[in-house]
PDB file of N, CA and C in Angstrom:
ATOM      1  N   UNK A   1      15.317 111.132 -20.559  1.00  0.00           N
ATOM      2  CA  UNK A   1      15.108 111.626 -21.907  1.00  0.00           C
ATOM      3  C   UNK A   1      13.807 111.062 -22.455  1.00  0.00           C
ATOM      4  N   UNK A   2      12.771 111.631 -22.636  1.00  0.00           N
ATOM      5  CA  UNK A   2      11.593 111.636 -23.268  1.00  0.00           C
ATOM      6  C   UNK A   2      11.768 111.631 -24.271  1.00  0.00           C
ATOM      7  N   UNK A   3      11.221 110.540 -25.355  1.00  0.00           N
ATOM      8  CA  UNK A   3      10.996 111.046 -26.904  1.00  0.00           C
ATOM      9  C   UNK A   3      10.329 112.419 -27.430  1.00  0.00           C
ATOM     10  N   UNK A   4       9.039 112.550 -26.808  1.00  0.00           N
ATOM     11  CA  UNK A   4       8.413 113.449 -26.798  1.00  0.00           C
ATOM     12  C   UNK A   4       8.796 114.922 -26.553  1.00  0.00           C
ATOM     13  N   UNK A   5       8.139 115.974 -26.814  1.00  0.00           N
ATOM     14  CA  UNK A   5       8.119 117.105 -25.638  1.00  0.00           C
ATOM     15  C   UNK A   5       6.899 117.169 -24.618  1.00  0.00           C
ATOM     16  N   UNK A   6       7.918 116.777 -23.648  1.00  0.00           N
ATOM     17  CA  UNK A   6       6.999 117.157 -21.736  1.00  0.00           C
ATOM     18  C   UNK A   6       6.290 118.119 -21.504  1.00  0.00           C
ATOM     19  N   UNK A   7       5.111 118.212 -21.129  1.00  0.00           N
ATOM     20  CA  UNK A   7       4.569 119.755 -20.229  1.00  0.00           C
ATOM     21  C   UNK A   7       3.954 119.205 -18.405  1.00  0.00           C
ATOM     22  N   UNK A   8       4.928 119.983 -18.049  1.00  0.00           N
ATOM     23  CA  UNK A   8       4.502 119.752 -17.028  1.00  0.00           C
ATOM     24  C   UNK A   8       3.364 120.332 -16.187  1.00  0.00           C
ATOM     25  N   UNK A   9       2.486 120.046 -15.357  1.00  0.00           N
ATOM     26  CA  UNK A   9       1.253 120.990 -15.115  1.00  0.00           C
ATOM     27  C   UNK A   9       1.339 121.445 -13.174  1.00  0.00           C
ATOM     28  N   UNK A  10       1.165 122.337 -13.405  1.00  0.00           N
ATOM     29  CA  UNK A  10       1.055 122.615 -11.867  1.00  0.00           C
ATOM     30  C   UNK A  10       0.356 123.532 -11.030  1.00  0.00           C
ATOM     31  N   UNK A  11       0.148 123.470  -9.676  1.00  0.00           N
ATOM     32  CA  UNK A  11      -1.306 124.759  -9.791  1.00  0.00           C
ATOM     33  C   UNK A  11      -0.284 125.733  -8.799  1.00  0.00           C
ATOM     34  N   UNK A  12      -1.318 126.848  -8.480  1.00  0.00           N
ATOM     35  CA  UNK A  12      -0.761 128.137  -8.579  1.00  0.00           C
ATOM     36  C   UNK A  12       0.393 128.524  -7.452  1.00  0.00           C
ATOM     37  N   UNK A  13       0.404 127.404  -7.049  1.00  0.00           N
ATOM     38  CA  UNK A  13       1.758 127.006  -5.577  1.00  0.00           C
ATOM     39  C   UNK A  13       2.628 127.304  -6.346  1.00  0.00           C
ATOM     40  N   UNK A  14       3.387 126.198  -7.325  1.00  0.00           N
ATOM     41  CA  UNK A  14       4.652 126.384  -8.063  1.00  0.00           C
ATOM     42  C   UNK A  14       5.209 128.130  -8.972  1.00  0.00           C
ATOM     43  N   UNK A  15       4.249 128.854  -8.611  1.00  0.00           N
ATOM     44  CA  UNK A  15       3.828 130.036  -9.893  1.00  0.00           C
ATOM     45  C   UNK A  15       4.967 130.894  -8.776  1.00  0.00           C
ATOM     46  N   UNK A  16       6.573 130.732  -8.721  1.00  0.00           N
ATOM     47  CA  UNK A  16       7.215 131.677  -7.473  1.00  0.00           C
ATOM     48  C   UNK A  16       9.035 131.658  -8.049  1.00  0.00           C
ATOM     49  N   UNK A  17       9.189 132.846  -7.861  1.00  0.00           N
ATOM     50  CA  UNK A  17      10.514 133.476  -8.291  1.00  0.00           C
ATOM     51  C   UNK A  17      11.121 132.523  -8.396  1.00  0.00           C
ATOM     52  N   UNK A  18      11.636 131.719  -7.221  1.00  0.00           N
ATOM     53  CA  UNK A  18      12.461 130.539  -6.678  1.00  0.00           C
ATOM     54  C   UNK A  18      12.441 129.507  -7.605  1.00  0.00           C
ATOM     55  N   UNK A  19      10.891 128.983  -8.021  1.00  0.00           N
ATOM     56  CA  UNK A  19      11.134 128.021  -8.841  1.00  0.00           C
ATOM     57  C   UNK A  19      11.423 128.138 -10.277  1.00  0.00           C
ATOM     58  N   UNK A  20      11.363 130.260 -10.915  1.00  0.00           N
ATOM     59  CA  UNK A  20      11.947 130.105 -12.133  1.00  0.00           C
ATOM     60  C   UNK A  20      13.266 130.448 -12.383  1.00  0.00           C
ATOM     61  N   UNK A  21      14.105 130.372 -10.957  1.00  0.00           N
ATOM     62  CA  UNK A  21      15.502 130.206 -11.062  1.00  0.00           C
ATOM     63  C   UNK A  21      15.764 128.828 -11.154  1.00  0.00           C
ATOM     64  N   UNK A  22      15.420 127.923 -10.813  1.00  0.00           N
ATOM     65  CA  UNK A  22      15.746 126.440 -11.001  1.00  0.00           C
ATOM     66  C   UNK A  22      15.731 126.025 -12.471  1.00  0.00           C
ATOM     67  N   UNK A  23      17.303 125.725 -12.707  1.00  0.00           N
ATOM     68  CA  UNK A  23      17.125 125.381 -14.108  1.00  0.00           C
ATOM     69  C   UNK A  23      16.091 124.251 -14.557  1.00  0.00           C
ATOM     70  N   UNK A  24      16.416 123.187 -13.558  1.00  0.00           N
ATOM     71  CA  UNK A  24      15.695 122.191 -13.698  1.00  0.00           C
ATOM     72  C   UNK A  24      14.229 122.349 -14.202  1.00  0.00           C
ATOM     73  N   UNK A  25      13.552 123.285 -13.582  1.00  0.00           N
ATOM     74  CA  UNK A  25      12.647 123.325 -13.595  1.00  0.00           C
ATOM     75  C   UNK A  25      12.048 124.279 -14.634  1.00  0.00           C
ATOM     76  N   UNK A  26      12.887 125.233 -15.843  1.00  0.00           N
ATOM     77  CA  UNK A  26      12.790 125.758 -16.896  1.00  0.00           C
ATOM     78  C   UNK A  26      12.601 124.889 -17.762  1.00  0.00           C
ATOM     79  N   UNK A  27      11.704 124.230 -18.151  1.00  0.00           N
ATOM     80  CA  UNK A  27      11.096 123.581 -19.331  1.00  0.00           C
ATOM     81  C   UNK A  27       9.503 124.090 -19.432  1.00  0.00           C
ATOM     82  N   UNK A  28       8.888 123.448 -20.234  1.00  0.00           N
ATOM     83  CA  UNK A  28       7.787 123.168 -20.541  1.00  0.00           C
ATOM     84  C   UNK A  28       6.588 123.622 -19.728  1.00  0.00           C
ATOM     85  N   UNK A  29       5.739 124.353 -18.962  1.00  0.00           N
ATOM     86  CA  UNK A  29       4.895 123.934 -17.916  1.00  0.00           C
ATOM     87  C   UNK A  29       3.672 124.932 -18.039  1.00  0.00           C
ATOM     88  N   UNK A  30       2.292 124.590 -17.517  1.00  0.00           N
ATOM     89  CA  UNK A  30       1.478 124.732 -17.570  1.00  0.00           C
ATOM     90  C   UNK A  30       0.790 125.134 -15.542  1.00  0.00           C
ATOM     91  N   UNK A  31       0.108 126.474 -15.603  1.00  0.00           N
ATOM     92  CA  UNK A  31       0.170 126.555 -14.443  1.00  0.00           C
ATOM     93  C   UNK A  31      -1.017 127.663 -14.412  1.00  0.00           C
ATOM     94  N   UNK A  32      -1.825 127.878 -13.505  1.00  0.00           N
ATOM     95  CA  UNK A  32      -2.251 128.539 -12.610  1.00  0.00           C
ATOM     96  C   UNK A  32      -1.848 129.425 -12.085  1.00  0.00           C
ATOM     97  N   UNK A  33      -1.636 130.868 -12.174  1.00  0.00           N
ATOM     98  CA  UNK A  33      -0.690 131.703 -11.975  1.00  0.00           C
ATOM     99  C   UNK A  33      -2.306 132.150 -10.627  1.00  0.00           C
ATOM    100  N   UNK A  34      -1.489 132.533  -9.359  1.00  0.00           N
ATOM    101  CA  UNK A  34      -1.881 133.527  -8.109  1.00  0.00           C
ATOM    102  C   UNK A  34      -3.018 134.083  -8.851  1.00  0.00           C
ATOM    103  N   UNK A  35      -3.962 134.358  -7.987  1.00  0.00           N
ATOM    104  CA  UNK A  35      -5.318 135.713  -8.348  1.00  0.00           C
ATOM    105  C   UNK A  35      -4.659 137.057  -7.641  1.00  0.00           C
ATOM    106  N   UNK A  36      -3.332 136.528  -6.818  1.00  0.00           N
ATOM    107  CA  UNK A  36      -2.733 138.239  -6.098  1.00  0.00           C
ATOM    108  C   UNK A  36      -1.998 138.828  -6.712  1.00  0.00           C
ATOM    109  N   UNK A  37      -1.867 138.185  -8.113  1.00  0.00           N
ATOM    110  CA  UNK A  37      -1.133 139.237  -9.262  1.00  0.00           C
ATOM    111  C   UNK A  37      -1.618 140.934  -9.767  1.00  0.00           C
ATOM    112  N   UNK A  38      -1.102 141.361  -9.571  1.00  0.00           N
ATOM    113  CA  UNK A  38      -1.828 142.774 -10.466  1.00  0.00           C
ATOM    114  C   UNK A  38      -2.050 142.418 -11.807  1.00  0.00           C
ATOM    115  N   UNK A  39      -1.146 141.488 -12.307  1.00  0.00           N
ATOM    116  CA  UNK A  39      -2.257 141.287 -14.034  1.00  0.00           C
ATOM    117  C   UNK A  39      -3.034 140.757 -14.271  1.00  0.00           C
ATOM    118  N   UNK A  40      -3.286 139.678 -13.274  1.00  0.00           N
ATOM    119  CA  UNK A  40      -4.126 138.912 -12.831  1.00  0.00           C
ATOM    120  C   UNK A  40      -5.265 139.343 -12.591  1.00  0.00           C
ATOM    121  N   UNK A  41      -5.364 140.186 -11.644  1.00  0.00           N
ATOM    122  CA  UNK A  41      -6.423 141.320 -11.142  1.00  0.00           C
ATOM    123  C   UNK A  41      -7.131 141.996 -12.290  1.00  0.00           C
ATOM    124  N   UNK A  42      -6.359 142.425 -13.195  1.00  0.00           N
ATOM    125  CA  UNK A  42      -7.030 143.336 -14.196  1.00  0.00           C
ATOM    126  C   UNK A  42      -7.630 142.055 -15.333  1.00  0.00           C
ATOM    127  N   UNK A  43      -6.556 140.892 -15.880  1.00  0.00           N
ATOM    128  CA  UNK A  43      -7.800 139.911 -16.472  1.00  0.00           C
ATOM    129  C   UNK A  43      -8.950 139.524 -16.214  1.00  0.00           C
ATOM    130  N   UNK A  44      -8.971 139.492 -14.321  1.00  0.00           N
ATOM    131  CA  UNK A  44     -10.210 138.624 -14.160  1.00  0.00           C
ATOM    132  C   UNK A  44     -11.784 139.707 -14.276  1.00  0.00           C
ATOM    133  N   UNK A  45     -10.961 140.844 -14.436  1.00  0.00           N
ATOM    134  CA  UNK A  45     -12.376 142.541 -14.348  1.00  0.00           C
ATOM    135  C   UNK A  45     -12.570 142.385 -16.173  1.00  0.00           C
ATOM    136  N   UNK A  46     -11.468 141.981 -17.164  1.00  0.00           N
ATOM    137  CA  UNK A  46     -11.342 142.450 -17.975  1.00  0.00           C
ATOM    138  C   UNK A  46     -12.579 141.416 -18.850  1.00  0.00           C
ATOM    139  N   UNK A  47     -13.173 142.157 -19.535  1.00  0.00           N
ATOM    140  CA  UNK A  47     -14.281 141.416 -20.659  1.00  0.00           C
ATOM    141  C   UNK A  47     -13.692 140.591 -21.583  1.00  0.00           C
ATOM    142  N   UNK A  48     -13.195 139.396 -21.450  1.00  0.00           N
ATOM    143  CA  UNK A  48     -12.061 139.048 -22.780  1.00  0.00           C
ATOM    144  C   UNK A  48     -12.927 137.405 -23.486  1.00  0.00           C
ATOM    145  N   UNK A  49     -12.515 137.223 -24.647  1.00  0.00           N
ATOM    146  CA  UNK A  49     -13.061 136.185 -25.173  1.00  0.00           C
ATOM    147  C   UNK A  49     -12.638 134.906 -24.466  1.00  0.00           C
ATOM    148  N   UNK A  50     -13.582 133.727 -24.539  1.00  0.00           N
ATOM    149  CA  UNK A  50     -12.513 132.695 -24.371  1.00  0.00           C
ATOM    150  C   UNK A  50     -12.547 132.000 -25.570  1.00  0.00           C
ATOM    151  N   UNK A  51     -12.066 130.789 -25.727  1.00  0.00           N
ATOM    152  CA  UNK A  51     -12.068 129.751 -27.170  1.00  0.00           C
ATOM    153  C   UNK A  51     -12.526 128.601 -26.616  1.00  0.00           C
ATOM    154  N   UNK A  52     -13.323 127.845 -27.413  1.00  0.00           N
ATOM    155  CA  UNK A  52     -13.819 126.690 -27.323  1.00  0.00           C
ATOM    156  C   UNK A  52     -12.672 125.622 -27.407  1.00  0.00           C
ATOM    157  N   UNK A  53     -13.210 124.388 -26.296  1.00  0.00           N
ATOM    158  CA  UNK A  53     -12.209 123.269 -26.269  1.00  0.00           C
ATOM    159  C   UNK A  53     -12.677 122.408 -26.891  1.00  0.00           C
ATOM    160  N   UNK A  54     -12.455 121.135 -27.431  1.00  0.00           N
ATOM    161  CA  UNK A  54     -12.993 120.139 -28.131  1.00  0.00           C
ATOM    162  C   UNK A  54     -14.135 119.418 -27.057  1.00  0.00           C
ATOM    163  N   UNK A  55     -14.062 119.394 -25.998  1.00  0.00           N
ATOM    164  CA  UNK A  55     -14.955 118.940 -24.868  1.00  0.00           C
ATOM    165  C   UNK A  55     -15.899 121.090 -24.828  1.00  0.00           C
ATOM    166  N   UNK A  56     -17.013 120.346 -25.118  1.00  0.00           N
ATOM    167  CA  UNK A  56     -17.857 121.224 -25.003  1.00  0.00           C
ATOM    168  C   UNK A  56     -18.033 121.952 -23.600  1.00  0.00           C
ATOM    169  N   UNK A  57     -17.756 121.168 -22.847  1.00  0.00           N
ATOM    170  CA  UNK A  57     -17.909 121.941 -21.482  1.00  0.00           C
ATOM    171  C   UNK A  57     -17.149 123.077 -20.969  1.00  0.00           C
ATOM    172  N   UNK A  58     -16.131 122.985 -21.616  1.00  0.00           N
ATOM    173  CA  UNK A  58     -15.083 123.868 -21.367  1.00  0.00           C
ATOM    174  C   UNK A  58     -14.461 124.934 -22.142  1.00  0.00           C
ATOM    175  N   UNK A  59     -13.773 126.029 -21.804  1.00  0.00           N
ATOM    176  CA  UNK A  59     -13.473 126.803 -22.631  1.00  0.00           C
ATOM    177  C   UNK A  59     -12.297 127.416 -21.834  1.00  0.00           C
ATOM    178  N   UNK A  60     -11.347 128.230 -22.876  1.00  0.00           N
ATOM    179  CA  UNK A  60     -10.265 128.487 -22.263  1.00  0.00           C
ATOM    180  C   UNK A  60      -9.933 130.159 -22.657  1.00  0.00           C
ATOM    181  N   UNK A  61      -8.590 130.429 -21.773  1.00  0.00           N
ATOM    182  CA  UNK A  61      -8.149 131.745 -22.286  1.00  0.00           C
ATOM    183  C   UNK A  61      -6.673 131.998 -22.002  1.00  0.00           C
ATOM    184  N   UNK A  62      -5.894 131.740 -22.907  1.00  0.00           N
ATOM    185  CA  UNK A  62      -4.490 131.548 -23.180  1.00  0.00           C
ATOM    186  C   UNK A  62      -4.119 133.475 -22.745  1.00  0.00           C
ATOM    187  N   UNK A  63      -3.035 133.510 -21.747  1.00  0.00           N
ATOM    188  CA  UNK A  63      -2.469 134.562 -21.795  1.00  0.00           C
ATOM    189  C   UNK A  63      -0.991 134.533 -21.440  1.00  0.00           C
ATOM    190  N   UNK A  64      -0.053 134.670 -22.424  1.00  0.00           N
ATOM    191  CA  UNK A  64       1.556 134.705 -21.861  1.00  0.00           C
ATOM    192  C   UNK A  64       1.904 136.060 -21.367  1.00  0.00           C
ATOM    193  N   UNK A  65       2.889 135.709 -20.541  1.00  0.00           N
ATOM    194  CA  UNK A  65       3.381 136.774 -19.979  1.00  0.00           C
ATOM    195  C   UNK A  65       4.725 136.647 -19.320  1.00  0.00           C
ATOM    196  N   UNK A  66       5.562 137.402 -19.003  1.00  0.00           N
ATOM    197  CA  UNK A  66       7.500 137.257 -18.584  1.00  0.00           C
ATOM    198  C   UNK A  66       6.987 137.469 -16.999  1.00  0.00           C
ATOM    199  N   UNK A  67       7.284 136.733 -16.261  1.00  0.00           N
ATOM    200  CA  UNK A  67       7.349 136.678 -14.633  1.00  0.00           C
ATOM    201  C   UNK A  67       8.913 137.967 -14.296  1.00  0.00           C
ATOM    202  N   UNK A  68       8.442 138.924 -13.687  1.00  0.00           N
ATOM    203  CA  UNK A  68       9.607 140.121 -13.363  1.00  0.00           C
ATOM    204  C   UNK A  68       9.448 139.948 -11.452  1.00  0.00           C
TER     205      UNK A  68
END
């Protein structure tokens, strides 16, 4: 039990059916989703903004989506 709320981070290995049946593993998480996605495919063609991070070097682009 964490005081906090957890995020867990993981790269695009963990991004698989299997692991979003594991209850355990339904919390919090941060991930790298496959480039062999079809939505994937169409973000990375797609012209989209990103947002500035507090570290200048970097910038990001938040996209949710339901894993089917």
């Amino acid at each position: 039990q964490h005081p906090s709320k957890v995020y867990h981070i993981a790269d695009a290995a963990f991004y698989t059916a299997d692991n979003f049946t594991r209850s355990e593993l339904l919390r919090s998480w941060i991930s790298r989703v496959p480039a062999t996605l079809k939505e994937v495919k169409k973000l990375l063609i797609a012209d989209l903004p990103f947002r500035p991070c507090a570290d200048d070097r970097y910038q990001y682009r938040e996209q949710v989506t339901e894993y089917q």
